[in-house]
N, C-alpha and C. Protein backbone atom coordinates (compact mmCIF):
# COMPACT_ATOMS: atom_id res chain seq x y z
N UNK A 1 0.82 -1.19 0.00
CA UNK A 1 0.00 0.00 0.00
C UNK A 1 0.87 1.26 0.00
N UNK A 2 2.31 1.38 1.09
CA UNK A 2 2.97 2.28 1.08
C UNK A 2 3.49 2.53 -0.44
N UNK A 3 3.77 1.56 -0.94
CA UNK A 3 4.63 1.84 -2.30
C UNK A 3 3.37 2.60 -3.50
N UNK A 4 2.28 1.44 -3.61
CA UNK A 4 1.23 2.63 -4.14
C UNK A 4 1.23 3.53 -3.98
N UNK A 5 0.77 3.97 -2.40
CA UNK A 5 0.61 5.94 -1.89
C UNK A 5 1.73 6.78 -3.25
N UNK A 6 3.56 6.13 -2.62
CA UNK A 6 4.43 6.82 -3.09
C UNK A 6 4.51 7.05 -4.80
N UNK A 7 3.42 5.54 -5.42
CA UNK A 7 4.00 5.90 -6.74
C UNK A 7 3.07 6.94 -7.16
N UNK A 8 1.64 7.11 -6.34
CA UNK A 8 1.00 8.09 -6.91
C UNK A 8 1.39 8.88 -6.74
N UNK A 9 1.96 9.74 -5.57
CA UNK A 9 3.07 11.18 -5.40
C UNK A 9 3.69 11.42 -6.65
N UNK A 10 4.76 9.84 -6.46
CA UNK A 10 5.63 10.60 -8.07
C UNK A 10 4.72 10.67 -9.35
N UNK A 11 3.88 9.85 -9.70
CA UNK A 11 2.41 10.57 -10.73
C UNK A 11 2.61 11.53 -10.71
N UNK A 12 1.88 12.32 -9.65
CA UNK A 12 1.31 13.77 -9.70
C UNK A 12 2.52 14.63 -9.84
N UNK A 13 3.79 14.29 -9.58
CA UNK A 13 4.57 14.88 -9.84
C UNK A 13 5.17 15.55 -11.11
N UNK A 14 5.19 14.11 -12.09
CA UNK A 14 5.51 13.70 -13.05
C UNK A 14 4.40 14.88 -13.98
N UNK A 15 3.12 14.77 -13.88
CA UNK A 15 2.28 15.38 -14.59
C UNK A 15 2.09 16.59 -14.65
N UNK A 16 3.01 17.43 -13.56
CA UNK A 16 3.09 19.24 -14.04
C UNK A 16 2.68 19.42 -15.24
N UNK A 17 2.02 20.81 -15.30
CA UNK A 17 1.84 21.25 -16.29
C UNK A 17 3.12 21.71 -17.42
N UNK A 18 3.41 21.72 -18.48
CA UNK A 18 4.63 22.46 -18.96
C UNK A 18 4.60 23.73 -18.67
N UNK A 19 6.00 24.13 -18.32
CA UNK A 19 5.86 25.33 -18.28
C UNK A 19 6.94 26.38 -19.49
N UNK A 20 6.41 27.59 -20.00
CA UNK A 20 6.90 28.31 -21.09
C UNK A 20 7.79 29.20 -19.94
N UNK A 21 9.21 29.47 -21.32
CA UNK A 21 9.30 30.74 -21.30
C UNK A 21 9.77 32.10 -22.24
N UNK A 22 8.93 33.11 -21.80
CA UNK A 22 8.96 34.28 -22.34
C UNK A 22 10.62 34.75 -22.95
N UNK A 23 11.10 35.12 -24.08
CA UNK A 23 12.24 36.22 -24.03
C UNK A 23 11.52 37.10 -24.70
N UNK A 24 12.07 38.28 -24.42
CA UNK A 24 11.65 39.56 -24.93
C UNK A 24 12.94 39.80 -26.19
N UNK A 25 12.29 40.35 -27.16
CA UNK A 25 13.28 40.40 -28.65
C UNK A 25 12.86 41.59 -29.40
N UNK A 26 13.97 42.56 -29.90
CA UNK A 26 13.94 43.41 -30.63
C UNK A 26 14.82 43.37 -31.44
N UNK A 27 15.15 44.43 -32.15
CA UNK A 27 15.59 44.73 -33.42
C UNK A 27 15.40 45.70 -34.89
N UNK A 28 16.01 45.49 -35.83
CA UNK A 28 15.75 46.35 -36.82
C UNK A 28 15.44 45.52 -37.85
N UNK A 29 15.06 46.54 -39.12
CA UNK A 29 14.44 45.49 -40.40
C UNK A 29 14.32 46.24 -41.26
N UNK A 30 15.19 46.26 -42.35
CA UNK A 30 15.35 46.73 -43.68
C UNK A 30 14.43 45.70 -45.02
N UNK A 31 14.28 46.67 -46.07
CA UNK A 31 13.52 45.83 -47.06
C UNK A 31 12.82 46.39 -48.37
N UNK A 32 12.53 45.89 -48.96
CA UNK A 32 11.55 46.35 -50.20
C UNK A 32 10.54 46.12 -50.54
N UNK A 33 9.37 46.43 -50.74
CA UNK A 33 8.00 46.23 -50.63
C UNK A 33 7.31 46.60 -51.90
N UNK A 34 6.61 45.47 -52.39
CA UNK A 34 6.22 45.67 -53.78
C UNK A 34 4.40 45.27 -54.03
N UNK A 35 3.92 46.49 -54.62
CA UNK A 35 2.56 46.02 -54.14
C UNK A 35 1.96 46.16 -56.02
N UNK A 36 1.07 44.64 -56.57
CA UNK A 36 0.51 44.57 -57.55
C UNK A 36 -0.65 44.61 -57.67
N UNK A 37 -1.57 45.39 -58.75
CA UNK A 37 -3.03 45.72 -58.74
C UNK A 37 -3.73 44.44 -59.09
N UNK A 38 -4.88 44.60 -58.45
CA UNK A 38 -5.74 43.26 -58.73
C UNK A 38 -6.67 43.82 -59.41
N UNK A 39 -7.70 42.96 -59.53
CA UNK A 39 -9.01 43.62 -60.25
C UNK A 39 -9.96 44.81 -59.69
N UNK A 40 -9.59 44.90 -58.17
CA UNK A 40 -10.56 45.87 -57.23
C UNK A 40 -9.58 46.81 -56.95
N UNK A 41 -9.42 48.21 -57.17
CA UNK A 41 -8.65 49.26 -57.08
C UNK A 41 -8.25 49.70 -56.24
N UNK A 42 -9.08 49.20 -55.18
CA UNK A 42 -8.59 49.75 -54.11
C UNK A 42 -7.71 48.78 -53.21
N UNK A 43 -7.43 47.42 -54.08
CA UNK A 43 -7.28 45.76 -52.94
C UNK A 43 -5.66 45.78 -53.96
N UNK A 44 -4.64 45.26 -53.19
CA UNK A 44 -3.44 44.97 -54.03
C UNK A 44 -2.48 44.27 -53.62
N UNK A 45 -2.08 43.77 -54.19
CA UNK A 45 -1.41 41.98 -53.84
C UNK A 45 0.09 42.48 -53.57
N UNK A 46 0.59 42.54 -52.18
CA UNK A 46 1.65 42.89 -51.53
C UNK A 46 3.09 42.02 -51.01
N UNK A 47 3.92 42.07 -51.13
CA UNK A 47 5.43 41.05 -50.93
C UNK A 47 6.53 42.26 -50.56
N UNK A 48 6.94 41.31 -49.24
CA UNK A 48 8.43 42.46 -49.08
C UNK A 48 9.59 41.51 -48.89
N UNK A 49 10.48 41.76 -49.12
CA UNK A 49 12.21 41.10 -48.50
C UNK A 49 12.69 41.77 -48.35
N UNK A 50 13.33 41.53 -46.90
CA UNK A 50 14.06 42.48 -46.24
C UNK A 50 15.52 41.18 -45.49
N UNK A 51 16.34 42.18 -44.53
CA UNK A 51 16.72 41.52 -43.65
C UNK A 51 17.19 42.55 -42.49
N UNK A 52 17.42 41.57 -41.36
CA UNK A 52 17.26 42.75 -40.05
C UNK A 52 18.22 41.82 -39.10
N UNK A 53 18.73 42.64 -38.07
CA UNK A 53 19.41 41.89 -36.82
C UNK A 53 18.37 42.38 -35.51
N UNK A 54 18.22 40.64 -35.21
CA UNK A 54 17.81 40.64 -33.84
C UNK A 54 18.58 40.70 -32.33
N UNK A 55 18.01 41.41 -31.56
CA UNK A 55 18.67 41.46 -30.33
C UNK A 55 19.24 40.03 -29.81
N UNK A 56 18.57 38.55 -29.94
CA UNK A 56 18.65 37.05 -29.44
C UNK A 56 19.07 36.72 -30.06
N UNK A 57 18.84 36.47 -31.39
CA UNK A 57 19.01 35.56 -32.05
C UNK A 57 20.24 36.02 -33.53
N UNK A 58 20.25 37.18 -33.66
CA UNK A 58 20.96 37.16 -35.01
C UNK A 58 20.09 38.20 -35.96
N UNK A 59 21.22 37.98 -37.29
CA UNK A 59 21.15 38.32 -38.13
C UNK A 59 19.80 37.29 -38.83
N UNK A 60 19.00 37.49 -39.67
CA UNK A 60 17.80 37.12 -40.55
C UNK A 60 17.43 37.34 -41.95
N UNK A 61 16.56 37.09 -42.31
CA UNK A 61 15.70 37.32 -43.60
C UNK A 61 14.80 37.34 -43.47
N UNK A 62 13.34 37.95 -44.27
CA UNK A 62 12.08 37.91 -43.74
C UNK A 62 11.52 37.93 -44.89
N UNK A 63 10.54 37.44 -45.01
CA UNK A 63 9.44 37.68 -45.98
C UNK A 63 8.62 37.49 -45.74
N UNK A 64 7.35 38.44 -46.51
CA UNK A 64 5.72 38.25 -46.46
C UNK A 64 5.22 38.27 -47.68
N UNK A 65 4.26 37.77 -47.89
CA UNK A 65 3.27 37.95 -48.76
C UNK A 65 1.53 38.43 -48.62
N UNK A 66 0.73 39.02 -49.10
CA UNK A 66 -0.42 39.55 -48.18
C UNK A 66 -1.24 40.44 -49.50
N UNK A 67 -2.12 41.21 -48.70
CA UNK A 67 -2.75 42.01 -49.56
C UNK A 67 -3.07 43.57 -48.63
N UNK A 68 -3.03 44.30 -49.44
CA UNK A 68 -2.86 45.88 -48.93
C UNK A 68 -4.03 46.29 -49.34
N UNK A 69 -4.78 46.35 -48.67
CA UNK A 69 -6.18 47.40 -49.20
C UNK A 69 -6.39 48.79 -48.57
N UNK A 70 -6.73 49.49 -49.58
CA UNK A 70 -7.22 51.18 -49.23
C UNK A 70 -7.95 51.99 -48.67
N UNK A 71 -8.19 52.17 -47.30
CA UNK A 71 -9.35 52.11 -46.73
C UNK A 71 -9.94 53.76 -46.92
N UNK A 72 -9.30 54.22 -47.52
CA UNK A 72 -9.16 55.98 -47.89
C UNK A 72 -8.25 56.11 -49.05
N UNK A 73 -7.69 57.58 -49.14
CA UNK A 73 -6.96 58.03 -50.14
C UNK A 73 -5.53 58.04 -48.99
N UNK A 74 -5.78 58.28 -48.10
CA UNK A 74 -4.30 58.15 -47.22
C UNK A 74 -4.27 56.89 -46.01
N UNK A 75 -4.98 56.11 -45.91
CA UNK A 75 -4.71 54.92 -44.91
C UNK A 75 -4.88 53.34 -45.40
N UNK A 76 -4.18 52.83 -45.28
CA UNK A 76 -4.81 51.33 -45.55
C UNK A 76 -4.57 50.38 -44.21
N UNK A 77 -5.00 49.25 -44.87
CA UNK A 77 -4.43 47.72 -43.84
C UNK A 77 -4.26 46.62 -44.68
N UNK A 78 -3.58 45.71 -44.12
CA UNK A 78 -2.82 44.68 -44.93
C UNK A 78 -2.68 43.57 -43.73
N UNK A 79 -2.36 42.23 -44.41
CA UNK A 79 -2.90 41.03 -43.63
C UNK A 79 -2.18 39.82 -44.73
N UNK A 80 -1.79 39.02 -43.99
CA UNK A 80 -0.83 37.90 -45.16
C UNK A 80 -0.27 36.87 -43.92
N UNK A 81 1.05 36.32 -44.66
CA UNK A 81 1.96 35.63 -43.90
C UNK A 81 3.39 35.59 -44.03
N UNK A 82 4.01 35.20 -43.04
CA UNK A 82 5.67 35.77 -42.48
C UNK A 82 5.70 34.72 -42.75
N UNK A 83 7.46 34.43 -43.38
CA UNK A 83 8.49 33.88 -42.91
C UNK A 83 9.92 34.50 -42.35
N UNK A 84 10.33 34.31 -41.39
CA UNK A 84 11.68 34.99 -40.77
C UNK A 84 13.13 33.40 -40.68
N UNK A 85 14.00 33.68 -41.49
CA UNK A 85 14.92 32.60 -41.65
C UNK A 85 16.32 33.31 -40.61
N UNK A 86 16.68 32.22 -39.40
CA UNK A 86 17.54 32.47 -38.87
C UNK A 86 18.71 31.91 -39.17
N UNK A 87 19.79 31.56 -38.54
CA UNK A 87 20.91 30.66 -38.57
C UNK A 87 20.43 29.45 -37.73
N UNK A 88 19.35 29.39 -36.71
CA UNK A 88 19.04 28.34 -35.89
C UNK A 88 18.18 27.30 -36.29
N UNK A 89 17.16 28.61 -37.27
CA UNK A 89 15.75 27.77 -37.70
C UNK A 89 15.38 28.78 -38.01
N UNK A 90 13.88 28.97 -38.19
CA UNK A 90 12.37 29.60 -38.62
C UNK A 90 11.49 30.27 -37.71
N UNK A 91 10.95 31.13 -38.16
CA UNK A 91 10.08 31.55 -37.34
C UNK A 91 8.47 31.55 -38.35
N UNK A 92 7.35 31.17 -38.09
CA UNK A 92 6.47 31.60 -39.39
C UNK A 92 5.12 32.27 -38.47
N UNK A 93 4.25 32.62 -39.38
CA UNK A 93 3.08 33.15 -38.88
C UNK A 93 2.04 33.99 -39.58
N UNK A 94 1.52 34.38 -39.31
CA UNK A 94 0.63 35.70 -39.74
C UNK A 94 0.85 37.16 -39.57
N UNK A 95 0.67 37.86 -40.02
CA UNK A 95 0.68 39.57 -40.41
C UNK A 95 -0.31 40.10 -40.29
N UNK A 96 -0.99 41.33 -39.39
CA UNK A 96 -1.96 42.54 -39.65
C UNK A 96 -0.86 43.81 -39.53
N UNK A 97 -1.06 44.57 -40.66
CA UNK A 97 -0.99 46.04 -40.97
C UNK A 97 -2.02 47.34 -40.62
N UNK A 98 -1.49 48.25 -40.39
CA UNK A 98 -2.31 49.41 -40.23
C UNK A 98 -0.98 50.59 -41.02
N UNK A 99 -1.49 51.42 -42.20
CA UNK A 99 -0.92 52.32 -42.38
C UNK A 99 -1.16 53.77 -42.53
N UNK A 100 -0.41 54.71 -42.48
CA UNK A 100 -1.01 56.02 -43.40
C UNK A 100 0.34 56.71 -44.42
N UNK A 101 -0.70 57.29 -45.73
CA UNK A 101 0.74 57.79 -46.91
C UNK A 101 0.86 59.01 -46.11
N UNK A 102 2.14 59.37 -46.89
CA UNK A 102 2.73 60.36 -46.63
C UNK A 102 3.23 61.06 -47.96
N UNK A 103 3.85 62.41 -48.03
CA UNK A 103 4.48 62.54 -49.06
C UNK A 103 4.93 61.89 -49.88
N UNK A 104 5.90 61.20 -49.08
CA UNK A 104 7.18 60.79 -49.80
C UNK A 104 7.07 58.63 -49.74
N UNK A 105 6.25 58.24 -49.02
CA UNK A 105 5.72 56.93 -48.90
C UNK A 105 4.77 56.77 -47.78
N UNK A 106 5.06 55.85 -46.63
CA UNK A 106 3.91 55.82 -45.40
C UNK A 106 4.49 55.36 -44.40
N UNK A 107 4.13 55.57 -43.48
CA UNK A 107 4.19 55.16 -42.14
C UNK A 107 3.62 53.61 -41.29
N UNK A 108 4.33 52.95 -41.30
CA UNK A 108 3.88 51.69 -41.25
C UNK A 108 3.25 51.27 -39.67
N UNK A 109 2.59 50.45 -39.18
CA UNK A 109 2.97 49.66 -38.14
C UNK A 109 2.10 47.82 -38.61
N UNK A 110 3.20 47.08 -38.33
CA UNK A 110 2.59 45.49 -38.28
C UNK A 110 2.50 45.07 -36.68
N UNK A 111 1.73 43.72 -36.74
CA UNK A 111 1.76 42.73 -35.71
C UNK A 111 1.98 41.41 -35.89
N UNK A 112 3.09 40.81 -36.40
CA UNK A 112 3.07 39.32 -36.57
C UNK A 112 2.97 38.68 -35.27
N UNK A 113 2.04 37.30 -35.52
CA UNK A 113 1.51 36.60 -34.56
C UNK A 113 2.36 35.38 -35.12
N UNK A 114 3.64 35.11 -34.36
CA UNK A 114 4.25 33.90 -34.25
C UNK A 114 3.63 32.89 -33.92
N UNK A 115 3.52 31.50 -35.11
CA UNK A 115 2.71 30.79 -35.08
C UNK A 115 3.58 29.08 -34.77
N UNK A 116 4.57 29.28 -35.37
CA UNK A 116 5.57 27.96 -34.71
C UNK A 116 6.97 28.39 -35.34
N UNK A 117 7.45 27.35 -35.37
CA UNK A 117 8.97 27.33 -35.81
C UNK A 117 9.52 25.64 -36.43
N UNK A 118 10.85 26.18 -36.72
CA UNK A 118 11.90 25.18 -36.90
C UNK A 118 13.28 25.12 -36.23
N UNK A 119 14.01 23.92 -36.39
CA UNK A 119 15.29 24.21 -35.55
C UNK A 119 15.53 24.81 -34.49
N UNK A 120 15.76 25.31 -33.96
CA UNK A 120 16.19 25.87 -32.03
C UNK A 120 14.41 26.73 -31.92
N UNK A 121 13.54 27.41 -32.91
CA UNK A 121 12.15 27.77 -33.06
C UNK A 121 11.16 26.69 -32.73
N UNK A 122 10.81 24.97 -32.54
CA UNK A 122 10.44 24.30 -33.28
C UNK A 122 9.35 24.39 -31.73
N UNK A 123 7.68 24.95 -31.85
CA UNK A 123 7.44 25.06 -30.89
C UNK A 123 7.33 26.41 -30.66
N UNK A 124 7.71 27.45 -30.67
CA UNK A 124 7.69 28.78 -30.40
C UNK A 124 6.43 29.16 -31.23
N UNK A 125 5.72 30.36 -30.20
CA UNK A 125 5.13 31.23 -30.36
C UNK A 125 5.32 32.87 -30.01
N UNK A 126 4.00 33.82 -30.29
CA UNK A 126 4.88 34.63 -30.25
C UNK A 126 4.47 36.08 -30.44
N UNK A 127 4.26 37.59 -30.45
CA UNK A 127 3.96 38.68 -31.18
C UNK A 127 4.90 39.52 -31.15
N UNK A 128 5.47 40.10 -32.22
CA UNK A 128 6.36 41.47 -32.66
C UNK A 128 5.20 42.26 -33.42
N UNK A 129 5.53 43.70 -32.83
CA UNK A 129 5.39 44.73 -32.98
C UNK A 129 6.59 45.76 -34.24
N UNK A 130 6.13 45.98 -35.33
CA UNK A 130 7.33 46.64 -36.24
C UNK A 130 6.42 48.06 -36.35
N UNK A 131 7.52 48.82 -36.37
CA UNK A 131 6.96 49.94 -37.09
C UNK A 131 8.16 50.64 -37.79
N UNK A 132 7.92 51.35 -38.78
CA UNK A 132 8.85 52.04 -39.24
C UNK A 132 7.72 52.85 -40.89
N UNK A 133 8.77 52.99 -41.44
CA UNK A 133 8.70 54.22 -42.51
C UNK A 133 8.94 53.75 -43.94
N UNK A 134 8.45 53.50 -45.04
CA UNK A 134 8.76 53.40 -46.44
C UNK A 134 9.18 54.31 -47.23
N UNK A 135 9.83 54.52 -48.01
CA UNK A 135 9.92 55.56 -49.05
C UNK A 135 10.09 54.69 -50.57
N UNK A 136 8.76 55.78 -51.59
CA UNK A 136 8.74 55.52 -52.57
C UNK A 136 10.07 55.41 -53.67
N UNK A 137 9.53 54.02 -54.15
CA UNK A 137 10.85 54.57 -54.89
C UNK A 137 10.45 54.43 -56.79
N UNK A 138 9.31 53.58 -56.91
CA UNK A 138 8.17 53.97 -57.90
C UNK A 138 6.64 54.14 -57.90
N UNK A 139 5.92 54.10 -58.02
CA UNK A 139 4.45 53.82 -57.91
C UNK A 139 4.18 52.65 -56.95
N UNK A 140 5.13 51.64 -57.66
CA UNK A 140 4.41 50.05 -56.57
C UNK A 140 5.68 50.16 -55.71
N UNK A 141 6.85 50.21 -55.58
CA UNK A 141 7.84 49.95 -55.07
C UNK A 141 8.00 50.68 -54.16
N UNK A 142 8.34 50.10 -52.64
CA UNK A 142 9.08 51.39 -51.79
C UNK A 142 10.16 49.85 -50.60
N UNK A 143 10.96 51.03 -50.18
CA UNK A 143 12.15 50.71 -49.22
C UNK A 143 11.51 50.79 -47.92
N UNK A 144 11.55 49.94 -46.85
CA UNK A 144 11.11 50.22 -45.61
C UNK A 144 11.95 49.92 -44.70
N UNK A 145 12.46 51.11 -43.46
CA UNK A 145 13.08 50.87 -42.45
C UNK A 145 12.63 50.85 -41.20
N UNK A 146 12.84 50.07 -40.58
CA UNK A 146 12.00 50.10 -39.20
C UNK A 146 12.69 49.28 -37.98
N UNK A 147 11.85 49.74 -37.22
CA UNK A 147 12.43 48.63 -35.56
C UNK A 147 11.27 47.61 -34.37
N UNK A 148 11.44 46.88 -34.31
CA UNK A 148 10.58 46.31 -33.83
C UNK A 148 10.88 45.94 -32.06
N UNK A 149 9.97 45.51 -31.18
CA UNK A 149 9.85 44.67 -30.06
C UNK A 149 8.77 43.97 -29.88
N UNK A 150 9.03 42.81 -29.16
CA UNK A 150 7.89 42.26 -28.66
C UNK A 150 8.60 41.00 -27.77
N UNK A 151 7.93 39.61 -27.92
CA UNK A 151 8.30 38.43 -27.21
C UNK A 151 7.92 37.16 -27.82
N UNK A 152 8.67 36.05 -27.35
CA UNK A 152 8.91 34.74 -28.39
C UNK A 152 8.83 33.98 -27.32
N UNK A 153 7.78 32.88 -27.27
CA UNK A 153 7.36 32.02 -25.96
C UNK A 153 8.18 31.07 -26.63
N UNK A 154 8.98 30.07 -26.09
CA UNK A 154 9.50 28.50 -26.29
C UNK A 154 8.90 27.76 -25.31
N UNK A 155 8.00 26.59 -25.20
CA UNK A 155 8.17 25.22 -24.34
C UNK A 155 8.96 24.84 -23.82
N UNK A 156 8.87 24.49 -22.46
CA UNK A 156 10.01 24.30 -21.91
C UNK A 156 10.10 22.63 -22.15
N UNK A 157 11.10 22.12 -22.74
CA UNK A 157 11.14 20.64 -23.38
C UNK A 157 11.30 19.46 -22.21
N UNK A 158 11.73 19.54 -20.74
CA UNK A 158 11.95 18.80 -19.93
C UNK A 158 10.68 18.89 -18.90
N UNK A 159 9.49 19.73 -19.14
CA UNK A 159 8.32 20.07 -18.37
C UNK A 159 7.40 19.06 -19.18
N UNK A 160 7.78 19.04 -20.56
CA UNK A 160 6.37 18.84 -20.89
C UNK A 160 6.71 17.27 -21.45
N UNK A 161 7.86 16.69 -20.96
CA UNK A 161 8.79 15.85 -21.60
C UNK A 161 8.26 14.97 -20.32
N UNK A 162 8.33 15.22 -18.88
CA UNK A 162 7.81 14.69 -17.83
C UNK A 162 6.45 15.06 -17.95
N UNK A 163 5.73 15.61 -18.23
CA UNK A 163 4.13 15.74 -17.99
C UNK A 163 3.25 14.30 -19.26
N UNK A 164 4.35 13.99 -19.95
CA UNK A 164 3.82 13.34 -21.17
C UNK A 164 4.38 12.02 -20.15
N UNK A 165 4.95 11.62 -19.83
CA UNK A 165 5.83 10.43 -19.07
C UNK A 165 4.59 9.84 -17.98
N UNK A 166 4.20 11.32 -17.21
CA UNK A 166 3.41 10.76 -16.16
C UNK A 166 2.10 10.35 -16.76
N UNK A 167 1.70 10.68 -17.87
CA UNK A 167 0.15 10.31 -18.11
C UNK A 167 0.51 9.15 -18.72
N UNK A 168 1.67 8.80 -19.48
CA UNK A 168 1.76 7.38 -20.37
C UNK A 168 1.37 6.39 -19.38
N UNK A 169 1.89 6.99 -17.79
CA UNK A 169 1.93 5.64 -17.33
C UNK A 169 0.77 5.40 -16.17
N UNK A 170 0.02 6.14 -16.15
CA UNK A 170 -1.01 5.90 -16.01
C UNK A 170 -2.16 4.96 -15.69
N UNK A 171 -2.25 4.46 -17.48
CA UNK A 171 -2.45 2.71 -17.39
C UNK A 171 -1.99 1.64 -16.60
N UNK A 172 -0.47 1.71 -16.26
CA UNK A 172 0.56 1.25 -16.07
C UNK A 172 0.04 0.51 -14.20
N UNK A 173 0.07 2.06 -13.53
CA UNK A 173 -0.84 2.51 -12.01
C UNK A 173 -2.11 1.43 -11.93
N UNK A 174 -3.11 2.30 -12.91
CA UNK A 174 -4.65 1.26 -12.77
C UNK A 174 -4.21 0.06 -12.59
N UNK A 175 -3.35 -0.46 -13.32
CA UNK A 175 -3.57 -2.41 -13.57
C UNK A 175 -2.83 -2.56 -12.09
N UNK A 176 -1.61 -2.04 -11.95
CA UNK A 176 -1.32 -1.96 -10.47
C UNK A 176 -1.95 -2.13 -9.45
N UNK A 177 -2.61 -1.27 -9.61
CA UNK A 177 -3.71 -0.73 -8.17
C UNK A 177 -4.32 -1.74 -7.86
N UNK A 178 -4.79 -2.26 -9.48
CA UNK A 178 -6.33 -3.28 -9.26
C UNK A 178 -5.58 -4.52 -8.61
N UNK A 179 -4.60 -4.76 -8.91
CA UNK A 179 -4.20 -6.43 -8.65
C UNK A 179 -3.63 -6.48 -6.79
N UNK A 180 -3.71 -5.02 -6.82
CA UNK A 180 -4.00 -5.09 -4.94
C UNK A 180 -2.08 -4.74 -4.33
């Protein structure tokens, strides 16, 4: 009976919840942004490549693809999907935009919603905050510089590595238990 009591302790032990953690990550992000007309004048099929250094992780590449629509003569929003290529791995996800023109191009701000990863990413979630500035450099074309912050959740791999251990065995307990 004593040894039961104890194996259920280590159970409950075993079955913590995983626990995450937060780093906080900034940086800069250079690039070119190219936006093509669709059939609706005001809707236009948008792509940028850039690359930027992060505070954690490095040097990168980024790309999106999306669509820019006009919600006026000076504001739009835009909505697509990221890829960010590190030296470790990946980062991927989704994009919302909010902008306004300016003279000379517009004033940006995004929100990518880090959706998983690859390599030392594999598991991560996530939101950055970018904002920065474009300048035209034809009609569809402009340069954008900007800086971003936000935070990049990882799994913690030995939490959830024991939380998966304690439920496997589980079964293991019942047949235990029952045979007295």
């Amino acid at each position: 009976m004593i040894r039961s009591l104890l194996a259920l302790v280590m159970m409950g032990g075993l079955a913590l919840s995983a626990r995450a953690d937060s780093t906080p990550v900034s940086g800069t992000l250079t690039g070119n942004s190219t936006i093509t007309p669709t059939s609706n004048p005001a809707v236009f099929d948008s792509s940028f490549s850039g690359s930027g250094t992060d505070s954690t992780s490095g040097a990168y590449t980024k790309t999106h693809t999306g669509t820019t629509t006009f919600t006026s003569l000076t504001t739009f929003i835009g909505s697509g999907t990221f890829t960010d290529v590190f030296a470790q791995g990946t980062l991927f996800g989704t994009f919302s935009e909010t902008g306004t023109l300016t003279a000379t191009g517009s004033v940006d701000i995004a929100l990518d919603t880090i959706s998983g990863g690859t390599g030392a990413f594999a598991g991560d979630t996530g939101e950055v905050t970018t904002t920065g500035t474009s300048t035209r450099t034809s009609p569809t074309t402009s340069t954008f510089t900007g800086t971003y912050t936000g935070f990049i959740t990882t799994p913690e791999p030995s939490s959830l590595a024991l939380m998966l251990t304690g439920i496997g065995l589980l079964p293991l307990m019942r047949k235990r238990l029952a045979r007295g």
